[in-house]
Protein backbone atom coordinates (compact mmCIF):
# COMPACT_ATOMS: atom_id res chain seq x y z
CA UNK A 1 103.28 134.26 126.31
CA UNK A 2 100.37 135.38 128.64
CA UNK A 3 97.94 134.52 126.25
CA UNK A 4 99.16 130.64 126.02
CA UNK A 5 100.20 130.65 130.49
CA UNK A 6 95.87 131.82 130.63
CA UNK A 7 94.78 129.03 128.08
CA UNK A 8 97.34 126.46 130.30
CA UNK A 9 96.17 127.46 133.67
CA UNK A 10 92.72 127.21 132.46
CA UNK A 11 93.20 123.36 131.62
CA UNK A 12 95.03 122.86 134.97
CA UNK A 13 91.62 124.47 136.72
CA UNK A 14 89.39 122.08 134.84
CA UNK A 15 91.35 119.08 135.63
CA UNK A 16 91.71 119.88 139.52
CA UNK A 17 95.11 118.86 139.75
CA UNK A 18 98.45 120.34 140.21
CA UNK A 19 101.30 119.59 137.43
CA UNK A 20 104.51 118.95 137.92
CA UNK A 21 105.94 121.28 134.94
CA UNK A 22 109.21 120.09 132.88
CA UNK A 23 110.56 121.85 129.93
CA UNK A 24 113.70 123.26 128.47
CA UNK A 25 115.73 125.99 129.80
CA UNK A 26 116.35 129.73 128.07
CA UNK A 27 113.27 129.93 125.80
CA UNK A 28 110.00 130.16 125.08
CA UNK A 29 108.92 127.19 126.54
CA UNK A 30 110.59 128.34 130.33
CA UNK A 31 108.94 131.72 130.02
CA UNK A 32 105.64 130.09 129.90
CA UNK A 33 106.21 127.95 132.41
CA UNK A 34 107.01 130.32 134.93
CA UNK A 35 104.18 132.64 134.24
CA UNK A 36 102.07 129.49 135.00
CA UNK A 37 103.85 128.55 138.24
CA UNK A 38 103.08 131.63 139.24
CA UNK A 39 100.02 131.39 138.51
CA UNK A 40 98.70 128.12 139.86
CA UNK A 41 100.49 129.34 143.16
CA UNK A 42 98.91 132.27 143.37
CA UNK A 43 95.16 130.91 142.99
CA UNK A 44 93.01 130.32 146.13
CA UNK A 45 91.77 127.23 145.41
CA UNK A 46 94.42 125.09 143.63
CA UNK A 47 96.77 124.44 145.84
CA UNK A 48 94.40 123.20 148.76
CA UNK A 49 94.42 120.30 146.94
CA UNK A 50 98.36 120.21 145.48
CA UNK A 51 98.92 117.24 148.42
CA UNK A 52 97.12 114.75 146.53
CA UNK A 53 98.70 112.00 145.62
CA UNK A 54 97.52 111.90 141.91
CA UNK A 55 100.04 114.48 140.25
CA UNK A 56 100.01 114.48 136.49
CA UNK A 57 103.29 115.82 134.21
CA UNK A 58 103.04 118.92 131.76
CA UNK A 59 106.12 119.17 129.28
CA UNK A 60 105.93 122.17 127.27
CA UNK A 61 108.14 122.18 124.02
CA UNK A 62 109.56 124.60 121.32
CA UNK A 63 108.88 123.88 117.89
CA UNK A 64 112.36 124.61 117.63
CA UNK A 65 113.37 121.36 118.77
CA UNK A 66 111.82 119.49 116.31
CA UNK A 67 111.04 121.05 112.79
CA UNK A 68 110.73 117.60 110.70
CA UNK A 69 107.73 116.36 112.34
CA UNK A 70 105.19 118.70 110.89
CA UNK A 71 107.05 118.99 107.70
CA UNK A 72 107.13 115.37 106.60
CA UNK A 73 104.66 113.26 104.99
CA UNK A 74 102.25 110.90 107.39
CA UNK A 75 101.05 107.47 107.06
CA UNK A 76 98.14 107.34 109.17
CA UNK A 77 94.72 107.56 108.36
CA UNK A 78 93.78 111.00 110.38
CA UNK A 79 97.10 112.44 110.08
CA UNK A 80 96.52 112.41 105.39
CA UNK A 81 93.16 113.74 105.96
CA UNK A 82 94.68 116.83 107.63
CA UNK A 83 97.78 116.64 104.98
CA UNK A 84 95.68 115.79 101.68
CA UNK A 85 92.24 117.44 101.89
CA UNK A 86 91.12 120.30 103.30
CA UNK A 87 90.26 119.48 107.65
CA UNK A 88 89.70 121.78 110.23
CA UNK A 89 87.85 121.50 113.54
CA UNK A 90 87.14 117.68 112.61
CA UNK A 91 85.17 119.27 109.70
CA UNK A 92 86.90 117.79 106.12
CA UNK A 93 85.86 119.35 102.75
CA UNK A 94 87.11 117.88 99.25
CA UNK A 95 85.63 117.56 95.47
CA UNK A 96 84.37 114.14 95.05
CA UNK A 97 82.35 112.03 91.59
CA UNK A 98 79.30 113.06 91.24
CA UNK A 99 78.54 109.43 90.70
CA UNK A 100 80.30 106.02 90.53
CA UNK A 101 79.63 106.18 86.56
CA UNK A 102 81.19 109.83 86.32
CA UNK A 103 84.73 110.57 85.02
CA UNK A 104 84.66 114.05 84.98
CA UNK A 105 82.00 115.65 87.27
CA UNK A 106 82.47 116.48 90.60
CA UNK A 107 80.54 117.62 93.65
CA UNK A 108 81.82 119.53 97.16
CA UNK A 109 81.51 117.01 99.85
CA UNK A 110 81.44 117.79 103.64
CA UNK A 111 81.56 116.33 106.74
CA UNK A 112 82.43 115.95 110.16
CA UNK A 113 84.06 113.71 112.25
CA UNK A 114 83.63 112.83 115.82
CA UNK A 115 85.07 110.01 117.25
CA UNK A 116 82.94 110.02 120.02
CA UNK A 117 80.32 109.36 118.02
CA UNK A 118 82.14 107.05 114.98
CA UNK A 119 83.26 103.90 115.83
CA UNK A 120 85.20 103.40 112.70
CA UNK A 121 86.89 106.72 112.75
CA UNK A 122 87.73 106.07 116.86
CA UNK A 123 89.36 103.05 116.07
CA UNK A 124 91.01 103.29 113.09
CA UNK A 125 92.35 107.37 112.78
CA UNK A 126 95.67 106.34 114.32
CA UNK A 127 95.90 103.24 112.17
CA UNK A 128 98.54 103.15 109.18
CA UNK A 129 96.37 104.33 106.15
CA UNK A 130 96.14 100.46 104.30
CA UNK A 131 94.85 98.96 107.55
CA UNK A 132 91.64 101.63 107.69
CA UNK A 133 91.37 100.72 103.87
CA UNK A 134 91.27 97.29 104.46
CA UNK A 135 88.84 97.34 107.93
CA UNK A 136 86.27 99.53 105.58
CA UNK A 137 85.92 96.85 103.26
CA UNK A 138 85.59 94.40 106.04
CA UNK A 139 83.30 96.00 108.26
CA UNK A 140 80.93 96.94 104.81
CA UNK A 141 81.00 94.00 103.93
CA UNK A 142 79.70 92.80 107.39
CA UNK A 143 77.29 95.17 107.89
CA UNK A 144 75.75 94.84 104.07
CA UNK A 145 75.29 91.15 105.30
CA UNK A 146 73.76 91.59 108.17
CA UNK A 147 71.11 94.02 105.88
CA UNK A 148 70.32 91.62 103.81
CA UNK A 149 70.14 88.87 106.31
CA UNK A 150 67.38 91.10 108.64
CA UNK A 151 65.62 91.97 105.11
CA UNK A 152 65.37 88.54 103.87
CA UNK A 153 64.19 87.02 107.54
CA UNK A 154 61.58 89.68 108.45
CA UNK A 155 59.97 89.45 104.61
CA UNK A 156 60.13 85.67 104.30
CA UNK A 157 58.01 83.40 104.46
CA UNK A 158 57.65 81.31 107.85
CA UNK A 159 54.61 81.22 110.85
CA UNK A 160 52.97 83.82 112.25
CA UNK A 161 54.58 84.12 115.47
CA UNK A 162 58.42 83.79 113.54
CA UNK A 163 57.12 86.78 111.02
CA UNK A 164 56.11 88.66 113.87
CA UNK A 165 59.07 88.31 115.75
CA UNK A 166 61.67 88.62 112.93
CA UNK A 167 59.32 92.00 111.98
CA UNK A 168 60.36 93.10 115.67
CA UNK A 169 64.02 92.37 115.11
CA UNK A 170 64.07 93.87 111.99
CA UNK A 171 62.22 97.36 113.40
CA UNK A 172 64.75 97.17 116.70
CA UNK A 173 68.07 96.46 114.65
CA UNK A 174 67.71 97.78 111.20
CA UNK A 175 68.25 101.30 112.13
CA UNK A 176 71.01 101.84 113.72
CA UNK A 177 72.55 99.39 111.26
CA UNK A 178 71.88 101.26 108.34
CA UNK A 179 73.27 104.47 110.44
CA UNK A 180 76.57 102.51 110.93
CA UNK A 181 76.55 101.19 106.87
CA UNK A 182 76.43 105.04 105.89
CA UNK A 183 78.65 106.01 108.39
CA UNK A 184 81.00 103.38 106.81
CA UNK A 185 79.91 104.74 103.58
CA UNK A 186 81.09 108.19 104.69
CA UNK A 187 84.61 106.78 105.31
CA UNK A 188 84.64 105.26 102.00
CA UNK A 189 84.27 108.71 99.96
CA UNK A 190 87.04 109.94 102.25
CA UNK A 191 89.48 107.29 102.16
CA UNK A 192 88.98 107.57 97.94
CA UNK A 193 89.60 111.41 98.04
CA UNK A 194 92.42 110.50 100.37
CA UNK A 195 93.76 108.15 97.90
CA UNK A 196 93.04 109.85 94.60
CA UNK A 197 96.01 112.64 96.17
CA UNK A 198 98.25 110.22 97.38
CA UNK A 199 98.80 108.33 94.28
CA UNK A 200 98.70 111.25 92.01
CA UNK A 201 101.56 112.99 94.02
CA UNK A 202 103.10 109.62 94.75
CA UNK A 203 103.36 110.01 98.78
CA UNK A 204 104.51 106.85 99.25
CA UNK A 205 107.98 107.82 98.26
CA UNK A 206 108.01 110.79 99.72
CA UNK A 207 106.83 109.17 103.35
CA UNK A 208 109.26 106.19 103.24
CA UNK A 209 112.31 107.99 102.27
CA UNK A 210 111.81 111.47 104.82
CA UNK A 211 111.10 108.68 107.28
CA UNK A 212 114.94 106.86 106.86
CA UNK A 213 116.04 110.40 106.86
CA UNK A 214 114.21 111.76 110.04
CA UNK A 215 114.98 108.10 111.48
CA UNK A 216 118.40 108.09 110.63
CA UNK A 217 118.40 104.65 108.96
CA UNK A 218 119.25 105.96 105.74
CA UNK A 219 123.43 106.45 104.96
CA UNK A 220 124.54 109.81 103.77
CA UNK A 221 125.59 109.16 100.59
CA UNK A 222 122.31 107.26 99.70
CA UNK A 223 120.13 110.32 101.41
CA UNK A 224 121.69 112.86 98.94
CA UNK A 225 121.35 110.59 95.88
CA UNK A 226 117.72 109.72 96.83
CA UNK A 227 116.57 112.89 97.43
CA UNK A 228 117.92 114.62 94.37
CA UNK A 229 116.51 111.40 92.03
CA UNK A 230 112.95 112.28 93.96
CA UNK A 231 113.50 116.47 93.89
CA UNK A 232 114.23 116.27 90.40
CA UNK A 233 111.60 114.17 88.71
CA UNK A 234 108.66 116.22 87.37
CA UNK A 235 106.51 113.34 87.92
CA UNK A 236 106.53 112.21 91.51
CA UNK A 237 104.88 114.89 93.73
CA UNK A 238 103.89 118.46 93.59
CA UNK A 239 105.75 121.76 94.78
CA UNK A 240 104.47 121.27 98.14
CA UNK A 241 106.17 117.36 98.36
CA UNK A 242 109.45 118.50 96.88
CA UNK A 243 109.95 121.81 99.27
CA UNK A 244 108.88 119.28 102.32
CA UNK A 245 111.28 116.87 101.53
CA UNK A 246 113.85 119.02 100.57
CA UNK A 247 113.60 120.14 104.24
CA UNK A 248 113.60 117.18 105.75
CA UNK A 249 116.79 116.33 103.99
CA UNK A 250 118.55 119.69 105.17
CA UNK A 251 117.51 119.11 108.88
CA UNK A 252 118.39 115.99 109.19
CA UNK A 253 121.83 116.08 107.24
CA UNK A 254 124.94 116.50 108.71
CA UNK A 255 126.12 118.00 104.89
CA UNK A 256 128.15 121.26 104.97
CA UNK A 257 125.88 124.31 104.21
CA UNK A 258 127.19 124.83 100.93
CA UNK A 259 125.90 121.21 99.79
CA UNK A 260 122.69 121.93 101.31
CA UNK A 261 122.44 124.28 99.39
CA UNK A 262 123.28 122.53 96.26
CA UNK A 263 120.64 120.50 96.71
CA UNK A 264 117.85 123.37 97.25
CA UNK A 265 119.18 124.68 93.98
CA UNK A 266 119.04 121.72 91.54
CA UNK A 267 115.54 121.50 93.14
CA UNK A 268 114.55 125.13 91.88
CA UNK A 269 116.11 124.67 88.90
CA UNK A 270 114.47 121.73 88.12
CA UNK A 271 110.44 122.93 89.58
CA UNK A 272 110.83 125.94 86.37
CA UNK A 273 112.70 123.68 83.96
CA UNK A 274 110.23 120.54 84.14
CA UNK A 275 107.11 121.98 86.49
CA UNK A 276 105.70 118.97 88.73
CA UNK A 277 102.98 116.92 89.11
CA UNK A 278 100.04 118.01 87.61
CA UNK A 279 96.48 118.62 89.47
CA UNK A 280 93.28 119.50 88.14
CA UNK A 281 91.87 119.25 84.58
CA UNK A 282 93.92 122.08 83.31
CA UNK A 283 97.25 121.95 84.67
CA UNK A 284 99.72 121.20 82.58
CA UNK A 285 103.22 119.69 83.45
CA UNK A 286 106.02 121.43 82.77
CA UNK A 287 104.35 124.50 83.32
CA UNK A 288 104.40 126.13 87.09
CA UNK A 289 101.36 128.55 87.46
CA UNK A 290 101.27 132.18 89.24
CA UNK A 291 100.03 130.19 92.14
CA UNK A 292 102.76 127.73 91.65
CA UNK A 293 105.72 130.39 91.35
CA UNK A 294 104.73 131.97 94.57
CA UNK A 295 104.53 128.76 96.42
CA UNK A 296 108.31 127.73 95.62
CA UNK A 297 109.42 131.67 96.53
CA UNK A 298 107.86 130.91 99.63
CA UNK A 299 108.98 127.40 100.00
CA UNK A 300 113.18 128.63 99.20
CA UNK A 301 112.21 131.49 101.58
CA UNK A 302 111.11 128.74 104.16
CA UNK A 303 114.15 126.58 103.11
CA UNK A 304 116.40 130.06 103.87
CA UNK A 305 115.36 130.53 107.24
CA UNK A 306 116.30 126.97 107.88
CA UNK A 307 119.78 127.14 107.01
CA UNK A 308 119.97 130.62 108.95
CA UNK A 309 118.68 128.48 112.27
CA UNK A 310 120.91 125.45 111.51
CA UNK A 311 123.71 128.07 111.75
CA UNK A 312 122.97 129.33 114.96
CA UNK A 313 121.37 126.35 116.55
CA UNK A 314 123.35 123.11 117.34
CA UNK A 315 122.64 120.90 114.33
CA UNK A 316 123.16 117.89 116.19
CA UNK A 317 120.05 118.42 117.95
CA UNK A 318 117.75 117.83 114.65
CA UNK A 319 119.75 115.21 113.53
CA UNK A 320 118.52 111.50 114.11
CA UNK A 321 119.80 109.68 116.88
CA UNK A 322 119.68 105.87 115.77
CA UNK A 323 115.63 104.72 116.18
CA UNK A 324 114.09 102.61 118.35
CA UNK A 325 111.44 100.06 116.19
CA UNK A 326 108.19 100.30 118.06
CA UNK A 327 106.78 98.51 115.38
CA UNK A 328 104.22 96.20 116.67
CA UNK A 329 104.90 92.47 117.10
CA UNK A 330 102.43 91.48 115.17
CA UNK A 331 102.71 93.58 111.74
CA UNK A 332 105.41 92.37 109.51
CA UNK A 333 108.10 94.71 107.71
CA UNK A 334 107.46 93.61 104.41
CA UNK A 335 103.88 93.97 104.33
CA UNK A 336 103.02 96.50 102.07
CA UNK A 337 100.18 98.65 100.44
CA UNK A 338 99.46 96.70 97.76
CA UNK A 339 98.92 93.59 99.84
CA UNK A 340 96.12 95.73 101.93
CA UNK A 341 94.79 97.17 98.68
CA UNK A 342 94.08 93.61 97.15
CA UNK A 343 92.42 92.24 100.44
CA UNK A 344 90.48 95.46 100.50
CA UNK A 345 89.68 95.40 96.92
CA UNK A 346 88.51 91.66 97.27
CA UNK A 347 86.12 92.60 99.59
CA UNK A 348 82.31 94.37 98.98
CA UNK A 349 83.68 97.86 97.99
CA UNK A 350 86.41 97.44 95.47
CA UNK A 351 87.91 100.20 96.85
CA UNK A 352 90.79 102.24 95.14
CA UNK A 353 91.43 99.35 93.02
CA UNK A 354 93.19 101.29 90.18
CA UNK A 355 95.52 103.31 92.54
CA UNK A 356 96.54 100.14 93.70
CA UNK A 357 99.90 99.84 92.06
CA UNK A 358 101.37 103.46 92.08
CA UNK A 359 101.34 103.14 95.85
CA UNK A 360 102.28 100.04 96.18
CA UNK A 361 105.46 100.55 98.19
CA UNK A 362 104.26 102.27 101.63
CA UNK A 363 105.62 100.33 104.18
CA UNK A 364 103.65 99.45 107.34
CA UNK A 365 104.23 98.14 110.43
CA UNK A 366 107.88 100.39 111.42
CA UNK A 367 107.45 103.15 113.55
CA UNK A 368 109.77 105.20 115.38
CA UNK A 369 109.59 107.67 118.03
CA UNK A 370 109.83 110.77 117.28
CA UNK A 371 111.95 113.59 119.37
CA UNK A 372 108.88 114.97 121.29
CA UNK A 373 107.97 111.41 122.16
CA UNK A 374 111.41 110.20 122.94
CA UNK A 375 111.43 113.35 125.38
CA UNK A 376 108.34 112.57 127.07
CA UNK A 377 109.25 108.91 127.80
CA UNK A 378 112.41 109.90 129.20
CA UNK A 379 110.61 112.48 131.67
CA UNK A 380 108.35 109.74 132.37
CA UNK A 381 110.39 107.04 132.97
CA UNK A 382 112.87 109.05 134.92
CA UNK A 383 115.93 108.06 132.52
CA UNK A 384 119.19 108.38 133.49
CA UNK A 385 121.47 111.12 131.41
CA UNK A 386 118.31 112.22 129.32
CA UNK A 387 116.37 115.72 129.54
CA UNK A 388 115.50 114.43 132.92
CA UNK A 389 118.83 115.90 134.08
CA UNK A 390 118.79 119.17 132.16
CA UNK A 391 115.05 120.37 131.87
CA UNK A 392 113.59 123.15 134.51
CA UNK A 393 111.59 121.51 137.05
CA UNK A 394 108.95 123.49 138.10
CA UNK A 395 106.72 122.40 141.26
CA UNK A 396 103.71 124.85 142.68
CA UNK A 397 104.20 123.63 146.29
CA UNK A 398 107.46 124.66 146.14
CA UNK A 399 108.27 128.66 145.37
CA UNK A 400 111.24 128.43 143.85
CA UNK A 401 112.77 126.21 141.11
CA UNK A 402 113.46 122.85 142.40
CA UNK A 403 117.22 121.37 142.40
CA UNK A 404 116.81 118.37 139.75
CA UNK A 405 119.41 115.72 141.66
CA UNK A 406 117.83 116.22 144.82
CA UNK A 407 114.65 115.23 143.69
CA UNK A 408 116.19 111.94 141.62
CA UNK A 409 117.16 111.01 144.77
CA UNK A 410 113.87 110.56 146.25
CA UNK A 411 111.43 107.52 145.14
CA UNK A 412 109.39 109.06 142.87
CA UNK A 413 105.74 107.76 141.70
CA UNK A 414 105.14 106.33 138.28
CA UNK A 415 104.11 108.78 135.74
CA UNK A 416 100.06 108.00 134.60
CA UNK A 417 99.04 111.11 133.34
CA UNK A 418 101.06 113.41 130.90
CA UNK A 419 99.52 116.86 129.37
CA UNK A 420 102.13 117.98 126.76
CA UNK A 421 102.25 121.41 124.99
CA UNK A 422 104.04 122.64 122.33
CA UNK A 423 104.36 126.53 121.51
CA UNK A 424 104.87 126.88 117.58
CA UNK A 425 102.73 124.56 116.21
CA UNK A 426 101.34 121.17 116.40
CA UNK A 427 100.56 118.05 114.19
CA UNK A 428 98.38 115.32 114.29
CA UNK A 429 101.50 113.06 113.60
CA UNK A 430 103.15 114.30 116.60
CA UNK A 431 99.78 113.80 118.82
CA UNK A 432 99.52 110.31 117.28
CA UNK A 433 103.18 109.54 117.53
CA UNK A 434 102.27 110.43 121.55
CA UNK A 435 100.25 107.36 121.70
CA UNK A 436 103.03 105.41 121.58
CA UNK A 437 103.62 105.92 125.19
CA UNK A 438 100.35 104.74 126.77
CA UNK A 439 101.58 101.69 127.26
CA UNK A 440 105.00 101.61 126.94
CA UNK A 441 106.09 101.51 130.57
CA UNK A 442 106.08 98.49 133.29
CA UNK A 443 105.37 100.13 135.91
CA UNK A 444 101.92 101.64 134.15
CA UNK A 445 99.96 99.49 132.49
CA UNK A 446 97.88 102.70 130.61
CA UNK A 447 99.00 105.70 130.83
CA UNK A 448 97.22 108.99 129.37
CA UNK A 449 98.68 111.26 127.07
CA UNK A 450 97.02 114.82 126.31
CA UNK A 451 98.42 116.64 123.53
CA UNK A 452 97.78 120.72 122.79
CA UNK A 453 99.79 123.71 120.86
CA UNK A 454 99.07 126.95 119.99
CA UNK A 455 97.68 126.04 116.89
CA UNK A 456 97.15 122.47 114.46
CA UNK A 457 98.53 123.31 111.25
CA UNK A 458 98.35 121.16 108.28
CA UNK A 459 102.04 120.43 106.56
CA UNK A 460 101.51 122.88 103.86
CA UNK A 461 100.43 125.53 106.60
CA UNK A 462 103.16 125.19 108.62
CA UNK A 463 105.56 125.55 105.04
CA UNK A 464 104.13 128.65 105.02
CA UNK A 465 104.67 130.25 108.00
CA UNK A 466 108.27 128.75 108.13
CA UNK A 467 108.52 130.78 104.67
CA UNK A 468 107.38 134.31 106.34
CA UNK A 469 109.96 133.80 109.35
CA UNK A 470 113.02 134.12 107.15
């Protein structure tokens, strides 16, 4: 708890500005916070300026709270990088075809990506994974035409003072436009390696159905039935999909333990009866490997030590209160992968055109907020019979805790700045689900939303450690 109050107040010194800190009570989360209260109070420095108006919010979270978000399959483009492929410190590694013309050799690829310095990548890694499909093909296409157009005007033939200047053009522009077509290119090899996963293991199920669950749109009886029909099936997904959704389902049901457990079971049984989805050139299904037998022991072990904490914990804090649809206004419910995959296979690169139809059913364009988000806005927006009631409140001008109702009583400023922390473990589909919130307020046209935790772990990471708690 020291070592994550030092890496805190180290991020409070850099901005210059004194928090207001929010967070539950009795736990890990109120420990940390009053370490760094202390802290901040304590320095010399701080607190000469704590009178400034400008006074961001830090929320720190449990993982506790919220176990399904960094269990359950994503949908954006930055979020399956980190789920499918191997990413770490915006460095992804992953076997790709040694050529377009290969079928069976395959060569490491590596890179890394900044979106600082990748326009693509900045504007489309929070995007729903069809959209950055469909934008690549777009934006190649452009680019490839705007080659050929600079190539075919500097080397034709026109006056001398046309040639010269179109030879100008061409030595000004050409450059950095090739740099952005093999940046593009770059994307293109991911977004294939991306794919090549996601239809094998058939994630599209997997995402739309743990997102009715952990959204609470999908009935009880239907939950059970659709999760068995998906746990059960040796061909949709590997060990890793089934044990993920297999949690989802149990922390999101309201199902007697005994059911639950029912369900874990046929699950087992049916992983070493009928294996799962095969991957790599000599796995056979039907068959689970060493490698494969120790991931489900540690998957049931993970699944264990989530019934043990749904017995102690209040279940009705995991499951689903009825969603909000954030979806934007202007995507449409019914617009699926396939439809991106044809507009992106009908443009220059063809892309993915095969895997096309096994993942045709991912749904865009429905989001819902998920319970760190739903947290945050109600801190932010000061809402009435929410955490904004119940959570410590924590001010560095003030020594002691501060009494909650008296300070609802004052007018408080508008909420523009929001660092938020969670201790356990973070995901990139929680950070990205924060963005939600940048806008979402009247009173603040753009508001900023940091995001941090002890560690990023990638879903099958964070399966593992879940396994080694029980």
């Amino acid at each position: 708890m020291n070592e994550i109050a030092h890496g805190l107040f180290s991020v409070v010194a850099s901005l210059g500005h004194v928090p207001i800190i929010r967070c539950a009570r009795n736990g890990a989360p109120e420990m940390v916070a009053r370490k760094l209260h202390k802290m901040i109070r304590e320095h010399p420095t701080l607190m000469r300026g704590s009178g400034k108006a400008y006074r961001p919010l830090m929320v720190l979270m449990d993982r506790n709270a919220d176990l399904v978000t960094p269990i359950q399959h994503a949908s954006t483009y930055q979020a399956l990088i980190d789920d499918m492929l191997s990413h770490r410190a915006n460095r992804v590694e992953f076997m790709a075809k040694k050529s377009a013309e290969s079928t069976t050799a395959q060569v490491p690829k590596k890179y890394d990506l900044n979106p600082d310095e990748d326009p693509f990548y900045a504007a489309h890694k929070f995007n729903p994974f069809p959209e950055a499909i469909e934008q690549n093909g777009v934006e190649l296409q452009e680019v490839t035409q705007r080659e050929s157009a600079i190539r075919s005007s500097a080397g034709g033939t026109s006056t001398i003072d046309n040639a010269t200047d179109d030879l100008a053009m061409a030595v000004d522009s050409l450059p950095a436009l090739l740099d952005r077509k093999k940046q593009l290119e770059v994307h293109t090899t991911i977004l294939q390696a991306v794919m090549a996963k996601v239809a094998a293991r058939d994630v599209p199920q997997f995402y739309e159905l743990e997102s009715g669950l952990a959204s609470g749109s999908v009935n009880s009886e239907a939950a059970k039935s659709e999760t068995l029909e998906l746990l059960t099936d040796p061909s949709k997904g590997n060990i890793h999909d089934k044990l993920r959704l297999a949690l989802v389902y149990i922390l999101t049901s309201n199902a007697a333990n005994s059911e639950l457990t029912s369900v874990a079971e046929a699950m087992r049984e049916a992983l070493e009866t009928k294996g799962a989805t095969a991957e790599g050139s000599n796995a056979q299904r039907g068959l689970l490997s060493a490698e494969d037998r120790a991931t489900l022991s540690e998957g049931m072990k993970a699944i264990q030590y989530v019934m043990q904490l749904r017995s102690m914990t209040n279940v009705s804090m995991m499951i689903p209160q009825e969603a909000e649809d954030v979806s934007s206004k202007d995507s449409s419910s019914d617009m699926n992968l396939s439809y991106f995959m044809k507009n992106a296979t009908n443009q220059a690169t063809g892309l993915l055109a095969k895997a096309s139809e096994k993942v045709g059913s991912m749904l865009i364009g429905k989001s819902y907020k998920h319970p760190l988000t739903r947290i945050v806005e109600n801190l932010c927006d000061f809402k009435a019979n929410s955490e904004d009631d119940t959570y410590l409140y924590l001010d560095a001008k003030i020594a002691t805790e501060v009494n909650v109702s008296m300070v609802q009583a004052t007018n408080r400023a508008p909420v523009k700045d929001v660092l938020c922390f969670t201790i356990g473990g973070g995901c990139y589909t929680e950070y990205q689900n924060l963005q939600l919130l940048k806008s979402s307020s009247d009173s603040v046209k753009q508001r900023t939303i940091t995001y941090g935790s002890t560690e990023l772990l990638a879903p099958d990471k964070f399966l593992k450690q879940l396994g080694k708690l029980a």
